[in-house]
Protein backbone atom coordinates (compact mmCIF):
# COMPACT_ATOMS: atom_id res chain seq x y z
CA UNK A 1 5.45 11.08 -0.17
CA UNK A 2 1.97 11.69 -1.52
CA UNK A 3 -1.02 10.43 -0.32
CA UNK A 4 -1.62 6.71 -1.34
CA UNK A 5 -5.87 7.29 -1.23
CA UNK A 6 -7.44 8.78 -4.31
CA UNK A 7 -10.90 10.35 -3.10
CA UNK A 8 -13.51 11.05 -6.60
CA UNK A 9 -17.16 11.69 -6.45
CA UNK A 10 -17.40 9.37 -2.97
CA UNK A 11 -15.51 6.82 -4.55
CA UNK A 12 -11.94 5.63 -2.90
CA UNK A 13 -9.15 3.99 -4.52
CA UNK A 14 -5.47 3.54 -4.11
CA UNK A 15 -3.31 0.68 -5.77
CA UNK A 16 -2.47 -2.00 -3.41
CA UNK A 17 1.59 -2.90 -2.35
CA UNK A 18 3.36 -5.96 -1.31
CA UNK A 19 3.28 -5.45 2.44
CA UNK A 20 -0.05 -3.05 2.88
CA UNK A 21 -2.08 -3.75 6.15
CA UNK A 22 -5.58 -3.19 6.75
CA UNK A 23 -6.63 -1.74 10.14
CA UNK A 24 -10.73 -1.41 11.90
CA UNK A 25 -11.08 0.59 14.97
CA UNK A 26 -13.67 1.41 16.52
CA UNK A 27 -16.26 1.73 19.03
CA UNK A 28 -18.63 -0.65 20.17
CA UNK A 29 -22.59 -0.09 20.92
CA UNK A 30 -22.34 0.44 24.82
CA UNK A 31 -19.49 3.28 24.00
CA UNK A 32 -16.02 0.89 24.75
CA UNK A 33 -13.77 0.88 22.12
CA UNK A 34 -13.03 -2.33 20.56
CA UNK A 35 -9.37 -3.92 20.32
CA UNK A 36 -7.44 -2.90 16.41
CA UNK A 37 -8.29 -4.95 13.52
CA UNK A 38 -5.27 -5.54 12.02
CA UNK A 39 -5.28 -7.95 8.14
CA UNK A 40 -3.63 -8.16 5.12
CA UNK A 41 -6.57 -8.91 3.37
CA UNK A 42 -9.34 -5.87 2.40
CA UNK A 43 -11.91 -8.07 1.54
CA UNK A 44 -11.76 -9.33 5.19
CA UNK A 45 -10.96 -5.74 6.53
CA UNK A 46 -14.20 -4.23 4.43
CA UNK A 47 -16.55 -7.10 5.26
CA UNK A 48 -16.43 -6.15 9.29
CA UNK A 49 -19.69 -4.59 10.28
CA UNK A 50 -18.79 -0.83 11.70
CA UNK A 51 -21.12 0.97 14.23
CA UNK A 52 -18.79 3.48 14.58
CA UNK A 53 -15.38 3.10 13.61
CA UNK A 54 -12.85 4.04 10.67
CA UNK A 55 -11.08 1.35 8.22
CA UNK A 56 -7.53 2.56 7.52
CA UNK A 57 -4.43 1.88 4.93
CA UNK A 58 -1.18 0.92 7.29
CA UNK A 59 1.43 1.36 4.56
CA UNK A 60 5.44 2.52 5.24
CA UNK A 61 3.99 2.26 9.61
CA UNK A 62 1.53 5.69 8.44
CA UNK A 63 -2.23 4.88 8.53
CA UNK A 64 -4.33 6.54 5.35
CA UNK A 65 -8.11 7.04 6.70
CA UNK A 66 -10.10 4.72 4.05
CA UNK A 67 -13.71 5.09 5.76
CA UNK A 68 -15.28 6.30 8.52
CA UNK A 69 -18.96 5.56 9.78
C-alpha cells in the first residue's frame, strides 16, 4: 500500500476515505504528555492548538504523520 500523504513544496494533501480518523498527541507545557486526540473530523483535529505534538492520518489501524510542531 502506498503512502496516503502527498508532501509538495510544504504543502500536505491526501484524499479523504469513508472511515479516516484524525489523531493529536502530544506534550503539554510542564513536559506530561497529554491523553490521544482521536476525531473524525480534520477541521476539529487541525483547529487544536499544538505546543508540541504531531497530528496524524489513522487509516486501515496505520497512523500517516500529517504535522509535527
Amino acid at each position: 500500500m502506498t503512502k496516503p500523504i502527498k508532501r509538495n513544496n510544504g504543502e500536505v494533501e491526501w484524499e479523504q476515505k469513508p472511515g479516516d480518523l484524525y489523531v493529536v498527541t502530544g506534550v503539554l507545557a510542564n513536559g506530561q504528555r497529554f491523553k490521544p486526540i482521536t476525531t473524525s473530523s480534520w477541521r476539529h483535529a487541525n483547529g487544536i492548538n499544538l505546543f508540541r505534538g504531531t497530528k496524524w492520518l489513522l487509516r486501515n489501524g496505520k497512523r500517516y504523520r500529517i504535522l509535527s510542531v
